[in-house]
C-alpha atoms as a PDB file:
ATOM      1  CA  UNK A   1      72.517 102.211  99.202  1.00  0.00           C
ATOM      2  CA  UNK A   2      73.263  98.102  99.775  1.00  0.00           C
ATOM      3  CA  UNK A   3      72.588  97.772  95.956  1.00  0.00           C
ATOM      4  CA  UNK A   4      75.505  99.938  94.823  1.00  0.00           C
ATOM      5  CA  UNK A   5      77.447  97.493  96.138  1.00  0.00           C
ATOM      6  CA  UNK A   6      76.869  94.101  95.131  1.00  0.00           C
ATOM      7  CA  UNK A   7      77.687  93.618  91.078  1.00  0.00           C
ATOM      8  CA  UNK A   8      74.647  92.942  89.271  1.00  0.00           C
ATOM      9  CA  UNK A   9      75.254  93.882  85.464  1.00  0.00           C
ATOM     10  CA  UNK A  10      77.003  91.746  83.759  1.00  0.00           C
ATOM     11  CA  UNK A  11      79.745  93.923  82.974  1.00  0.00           C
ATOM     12  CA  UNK A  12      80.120  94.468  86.781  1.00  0.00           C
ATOM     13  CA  UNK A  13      80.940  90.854  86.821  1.00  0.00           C
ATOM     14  CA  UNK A  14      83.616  90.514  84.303  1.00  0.00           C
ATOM     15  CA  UNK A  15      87.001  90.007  84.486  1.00  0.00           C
ATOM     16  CA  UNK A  16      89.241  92.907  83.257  1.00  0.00           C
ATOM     17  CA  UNK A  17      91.772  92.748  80.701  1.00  0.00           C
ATOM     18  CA  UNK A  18      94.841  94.079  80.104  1.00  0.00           C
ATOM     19  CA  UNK A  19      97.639  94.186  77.636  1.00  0.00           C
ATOM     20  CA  UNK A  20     100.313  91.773  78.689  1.00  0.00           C
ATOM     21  CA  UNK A  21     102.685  94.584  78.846  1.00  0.00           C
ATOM     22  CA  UNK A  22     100.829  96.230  81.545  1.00  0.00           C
ATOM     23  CA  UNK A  23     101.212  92.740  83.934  1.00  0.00           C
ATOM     24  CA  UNK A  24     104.885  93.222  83.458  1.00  0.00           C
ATOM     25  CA  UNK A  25     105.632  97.101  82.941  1.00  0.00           C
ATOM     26  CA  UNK A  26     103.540  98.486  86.186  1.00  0.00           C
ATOM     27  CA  UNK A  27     104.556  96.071  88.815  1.00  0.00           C
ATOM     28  CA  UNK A  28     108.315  96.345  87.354  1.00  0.00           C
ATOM     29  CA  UNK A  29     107.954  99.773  87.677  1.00  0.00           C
ATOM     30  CA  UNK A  30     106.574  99.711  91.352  1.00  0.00           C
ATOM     31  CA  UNK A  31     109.426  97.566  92.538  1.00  0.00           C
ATOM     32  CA  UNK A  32     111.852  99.880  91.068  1.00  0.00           C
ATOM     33  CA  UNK A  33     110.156 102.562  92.377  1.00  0.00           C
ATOM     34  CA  UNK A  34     109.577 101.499  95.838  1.00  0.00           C
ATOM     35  CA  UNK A  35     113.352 100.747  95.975  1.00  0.00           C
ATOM     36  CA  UNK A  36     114.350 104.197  94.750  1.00  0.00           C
ATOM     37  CA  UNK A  37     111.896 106.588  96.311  1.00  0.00           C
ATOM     38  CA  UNK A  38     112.878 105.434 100.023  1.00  0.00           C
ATOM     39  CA  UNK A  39     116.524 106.121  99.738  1.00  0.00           C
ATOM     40  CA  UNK A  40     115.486 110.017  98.133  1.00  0.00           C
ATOM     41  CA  UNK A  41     112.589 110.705 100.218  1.00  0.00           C
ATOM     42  CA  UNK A  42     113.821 108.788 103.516  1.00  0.00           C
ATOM     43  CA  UNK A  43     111.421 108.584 106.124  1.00  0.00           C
ATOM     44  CA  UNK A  44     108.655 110.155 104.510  1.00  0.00           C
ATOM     45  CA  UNK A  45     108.010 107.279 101.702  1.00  0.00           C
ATOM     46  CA  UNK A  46     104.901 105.770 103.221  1.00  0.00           C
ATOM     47  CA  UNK A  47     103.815 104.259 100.308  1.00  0.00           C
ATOM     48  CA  UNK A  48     104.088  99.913  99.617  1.00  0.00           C
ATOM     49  CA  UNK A  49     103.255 100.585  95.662  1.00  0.00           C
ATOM     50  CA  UNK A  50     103.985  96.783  95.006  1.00  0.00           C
ATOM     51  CA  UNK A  51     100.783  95.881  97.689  1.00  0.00           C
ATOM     52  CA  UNK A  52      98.929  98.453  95.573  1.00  0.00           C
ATOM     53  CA  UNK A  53      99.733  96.780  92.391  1.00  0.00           C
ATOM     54  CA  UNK A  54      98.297  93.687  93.718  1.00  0.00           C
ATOM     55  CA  UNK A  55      95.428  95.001  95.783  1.00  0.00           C
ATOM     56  CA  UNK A  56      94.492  96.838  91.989  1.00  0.00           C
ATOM     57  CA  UNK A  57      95.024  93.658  89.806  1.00  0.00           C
ATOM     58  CA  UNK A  58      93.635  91.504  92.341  1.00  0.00           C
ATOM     59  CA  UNK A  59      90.298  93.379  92.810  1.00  0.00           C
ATOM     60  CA  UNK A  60      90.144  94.037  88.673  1.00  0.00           C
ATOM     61  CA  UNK A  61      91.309  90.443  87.746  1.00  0.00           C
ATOM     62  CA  UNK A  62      88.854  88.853  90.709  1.00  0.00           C
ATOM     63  CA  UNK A  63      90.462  85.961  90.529  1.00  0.00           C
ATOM     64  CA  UNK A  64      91.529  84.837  94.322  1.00  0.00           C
ATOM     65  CA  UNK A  65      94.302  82.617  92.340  1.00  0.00           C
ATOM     66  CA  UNK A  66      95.738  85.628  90.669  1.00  0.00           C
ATOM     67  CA  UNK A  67      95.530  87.471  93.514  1.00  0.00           C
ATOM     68  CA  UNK A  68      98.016  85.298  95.728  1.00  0.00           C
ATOM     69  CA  UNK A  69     100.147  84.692  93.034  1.00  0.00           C
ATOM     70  CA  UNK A  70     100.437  88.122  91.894  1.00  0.00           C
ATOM     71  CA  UNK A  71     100.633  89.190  95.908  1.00  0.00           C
ATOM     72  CA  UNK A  72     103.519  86.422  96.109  1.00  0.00           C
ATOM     73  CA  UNK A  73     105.568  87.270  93.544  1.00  0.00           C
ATOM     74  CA  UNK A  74     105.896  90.601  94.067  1.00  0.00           C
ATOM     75  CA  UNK A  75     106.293  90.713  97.574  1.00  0.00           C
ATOM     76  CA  UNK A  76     108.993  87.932  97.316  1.00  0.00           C
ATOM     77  CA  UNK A  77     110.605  90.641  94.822  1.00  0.00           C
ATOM     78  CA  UNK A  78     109.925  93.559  96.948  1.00  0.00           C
ATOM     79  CA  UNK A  79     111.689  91.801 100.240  1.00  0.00           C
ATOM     80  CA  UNK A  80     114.481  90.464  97.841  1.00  0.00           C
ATOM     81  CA  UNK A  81     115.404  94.667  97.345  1.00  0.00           C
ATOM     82  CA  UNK A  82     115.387  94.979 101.066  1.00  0.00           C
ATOM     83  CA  UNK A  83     117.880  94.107 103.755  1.00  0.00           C
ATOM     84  CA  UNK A  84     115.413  91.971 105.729  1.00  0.00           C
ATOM     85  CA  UNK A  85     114.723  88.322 105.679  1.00  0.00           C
ATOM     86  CA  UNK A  86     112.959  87.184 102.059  1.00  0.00           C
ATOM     87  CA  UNK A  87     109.497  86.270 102.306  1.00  0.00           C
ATOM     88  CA  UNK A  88     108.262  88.876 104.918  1.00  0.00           C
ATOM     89  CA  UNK A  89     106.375  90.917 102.360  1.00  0.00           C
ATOM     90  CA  UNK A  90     105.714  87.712 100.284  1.00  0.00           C
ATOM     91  CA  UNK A  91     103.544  86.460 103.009  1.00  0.00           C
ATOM     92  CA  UNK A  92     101.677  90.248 103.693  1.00  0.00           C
ATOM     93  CA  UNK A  93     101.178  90.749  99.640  1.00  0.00           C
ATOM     94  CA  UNK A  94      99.361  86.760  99.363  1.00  0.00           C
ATOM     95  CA  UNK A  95      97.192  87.651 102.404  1.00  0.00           C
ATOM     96  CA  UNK A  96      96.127  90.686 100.822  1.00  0.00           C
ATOM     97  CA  UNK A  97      96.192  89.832  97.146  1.00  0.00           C
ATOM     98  CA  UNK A  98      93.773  86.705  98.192  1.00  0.00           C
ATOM     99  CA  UNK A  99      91.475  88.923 100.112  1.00  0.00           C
ATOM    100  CA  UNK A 100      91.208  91.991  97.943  1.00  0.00           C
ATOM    101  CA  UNK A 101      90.369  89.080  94.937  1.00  0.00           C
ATOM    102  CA  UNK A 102      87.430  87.741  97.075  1.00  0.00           C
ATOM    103  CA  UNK A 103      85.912  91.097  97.745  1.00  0.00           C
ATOM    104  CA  UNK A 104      86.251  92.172  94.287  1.00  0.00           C
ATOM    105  CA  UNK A 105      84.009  88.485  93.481  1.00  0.00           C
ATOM    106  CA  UNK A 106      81.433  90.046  96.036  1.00  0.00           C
ATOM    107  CA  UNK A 107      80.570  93.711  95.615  1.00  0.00           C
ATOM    108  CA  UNK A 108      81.338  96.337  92.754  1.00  0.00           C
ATOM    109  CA  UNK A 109      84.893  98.100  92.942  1.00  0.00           C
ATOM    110  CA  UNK A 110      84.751 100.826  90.896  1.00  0.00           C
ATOM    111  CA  UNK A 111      83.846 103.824  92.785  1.00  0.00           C
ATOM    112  CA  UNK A 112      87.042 105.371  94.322  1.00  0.00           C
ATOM    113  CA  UNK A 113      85.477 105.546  97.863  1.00  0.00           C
ATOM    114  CA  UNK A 114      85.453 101.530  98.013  1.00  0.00           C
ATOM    115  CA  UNK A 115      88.654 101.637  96.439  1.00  0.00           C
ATOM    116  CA  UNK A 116      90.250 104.093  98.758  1.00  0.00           C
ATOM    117  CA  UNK A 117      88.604 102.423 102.183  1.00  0.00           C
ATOM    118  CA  UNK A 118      90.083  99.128 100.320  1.00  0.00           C
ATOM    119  CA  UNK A 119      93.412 100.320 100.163  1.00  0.00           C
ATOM    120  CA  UNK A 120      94.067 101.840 103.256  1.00  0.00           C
ATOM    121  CA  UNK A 121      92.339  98.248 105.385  1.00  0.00           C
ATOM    122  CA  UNK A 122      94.335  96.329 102.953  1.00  0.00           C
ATOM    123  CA  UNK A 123      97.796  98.531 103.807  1.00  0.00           C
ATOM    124  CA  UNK A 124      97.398  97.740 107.490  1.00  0.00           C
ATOM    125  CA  UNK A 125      96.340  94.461 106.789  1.00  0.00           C
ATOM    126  CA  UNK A 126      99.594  94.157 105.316  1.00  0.00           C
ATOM    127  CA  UNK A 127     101.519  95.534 108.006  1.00  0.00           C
ATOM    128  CA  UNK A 128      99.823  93.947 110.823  1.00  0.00           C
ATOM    129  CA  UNK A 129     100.858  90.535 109.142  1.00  0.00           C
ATOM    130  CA  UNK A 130     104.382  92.041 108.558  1.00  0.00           C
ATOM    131  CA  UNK A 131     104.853  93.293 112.446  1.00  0.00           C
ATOM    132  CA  UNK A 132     103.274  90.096 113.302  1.00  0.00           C
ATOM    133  CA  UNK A 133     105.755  87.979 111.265  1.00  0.00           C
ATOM    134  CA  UNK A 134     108.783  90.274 112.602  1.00  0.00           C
ATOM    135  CA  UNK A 135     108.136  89.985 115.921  1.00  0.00           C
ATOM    136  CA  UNK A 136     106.106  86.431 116.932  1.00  0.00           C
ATOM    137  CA  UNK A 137     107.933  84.266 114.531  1.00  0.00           C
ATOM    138  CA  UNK A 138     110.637  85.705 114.174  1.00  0.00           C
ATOM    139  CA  UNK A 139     111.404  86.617 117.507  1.00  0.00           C
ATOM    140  CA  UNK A 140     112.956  89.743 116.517  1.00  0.00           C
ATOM    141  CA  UNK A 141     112.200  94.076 117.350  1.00  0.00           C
ATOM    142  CA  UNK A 142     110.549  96.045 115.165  1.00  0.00           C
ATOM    143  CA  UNK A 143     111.896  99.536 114.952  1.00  0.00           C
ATOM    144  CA  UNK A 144     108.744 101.710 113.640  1.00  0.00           C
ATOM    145  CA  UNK A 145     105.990 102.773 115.172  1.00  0.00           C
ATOM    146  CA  UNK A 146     101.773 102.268 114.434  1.00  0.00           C
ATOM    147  CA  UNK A 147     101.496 106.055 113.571  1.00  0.00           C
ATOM    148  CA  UNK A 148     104.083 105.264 110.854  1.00  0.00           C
ATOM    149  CA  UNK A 149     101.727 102.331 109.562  1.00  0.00           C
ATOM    150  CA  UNK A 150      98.865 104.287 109.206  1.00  0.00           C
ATOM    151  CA  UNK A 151     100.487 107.118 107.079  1.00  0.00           C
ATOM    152  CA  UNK A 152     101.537 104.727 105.119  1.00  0.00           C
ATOM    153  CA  UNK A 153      97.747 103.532 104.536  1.00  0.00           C
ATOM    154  CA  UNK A 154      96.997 106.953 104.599  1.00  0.00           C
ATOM    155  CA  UNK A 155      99.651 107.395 101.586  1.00  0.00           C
ATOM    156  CA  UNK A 156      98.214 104.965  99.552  1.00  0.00           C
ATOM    157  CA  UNK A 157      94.505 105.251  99.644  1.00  0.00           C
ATOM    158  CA  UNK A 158      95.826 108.653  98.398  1.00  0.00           C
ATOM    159  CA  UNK A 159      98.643 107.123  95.744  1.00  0.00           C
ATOM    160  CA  UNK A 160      95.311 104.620  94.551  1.00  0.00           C
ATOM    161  CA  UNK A 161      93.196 107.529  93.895  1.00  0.00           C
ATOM    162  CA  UNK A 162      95.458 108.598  91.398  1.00  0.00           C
ATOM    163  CA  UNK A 163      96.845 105.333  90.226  1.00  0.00           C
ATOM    164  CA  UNK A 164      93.774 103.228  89.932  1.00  0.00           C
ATOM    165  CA  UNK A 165      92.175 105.479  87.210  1.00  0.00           C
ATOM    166  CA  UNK A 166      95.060 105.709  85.346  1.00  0.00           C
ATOM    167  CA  UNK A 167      95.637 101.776  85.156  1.00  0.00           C
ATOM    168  CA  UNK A 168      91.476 101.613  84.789  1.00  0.00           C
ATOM    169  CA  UNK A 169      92.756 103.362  81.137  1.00  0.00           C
ATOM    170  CA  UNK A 170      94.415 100.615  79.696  1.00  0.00           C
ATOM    171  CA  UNK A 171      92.032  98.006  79.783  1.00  0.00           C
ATOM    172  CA  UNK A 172      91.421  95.930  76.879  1.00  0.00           C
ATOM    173  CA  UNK A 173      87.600  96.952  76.008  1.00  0.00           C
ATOM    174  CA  UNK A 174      85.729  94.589  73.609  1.00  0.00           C
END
């Protein structure tokens, strides 16, 4: 069971590729998406698609560099769309971005289980840091509620089931 887990074919320990489009078209696409979607669905968007952009590149890329950078740049976007103080999301996103990189280093992410377990720790991960931001540095309320947070991570460990194969397709193969 332990040795489905930890990479031990070579191709298990490569980097992934992609088409430089993709680094620019998907996350674009997330931020536009997680700006729109909100204001049509309302309360029920529990979904962060830029953290699941990073927590997918991040874990492919396994690079722990990447991974924050990635994680910073798009949360810094992501809180720059949103009426609360910049940098919020930017700190959640390098957390997790960093983190999801070093696991991917350590143990085989390609079976959607992993992936989906991933996803959904990583989501609260990313909240708790946000709530914890918010409130203890801060100094301000926070005006949601745990149950809230975890449909969120519920919604994407679902949204990753779906998106993570479909991004898996445009790798660069050699």
């Amino acid at each position: 069971m332990v040795e489905t887990f930890i990479p031990d074919y070579r191709r298990d320990l490569e980097i992934r590729r992609y088409p430089k489009y993709i680094y620019v078209l998907v996350p674009l696409v997330a931020l536009v998406l997680q700006a729109w979607l909100p204001r049509l669905l309302g309360r029920f968007a529990f979904m962060d698609l830029p953290l699941l952009v990073t927590i997918y590149f991040a874990l492919n890329r396994r690079s722990p560099i990447h991974g924050t950078l990635l994680g910073a740049v798009l949360g810094m976007a992501q809180d720059g769309l949103t009426q609360g103080a910049i940098g919020i999301h930017g700190i959640a996103d390098t957390v997790c971005g960093f983190l999801a990189a070093s696991i991917g280093i350590r143990i085989v992410v390609d079976n959607n289980l992993i992936r989906m377990v991933l996803n959904f720790v990583f989501t609260l991960l990313g909240s708790g840091i946000v709530v914890f931001i918010i409130q203890v540095l801060l100094g301000q309320e926070w005006h949601a509620n745990w149950l809230d947070e975890v449909l969120k991570a519920v919604g994407n460990a679902l949204i990753g089931l779906v998106l993570f194969p479909l991004l898996d397709r445009t790798q660069v193969r050699d």
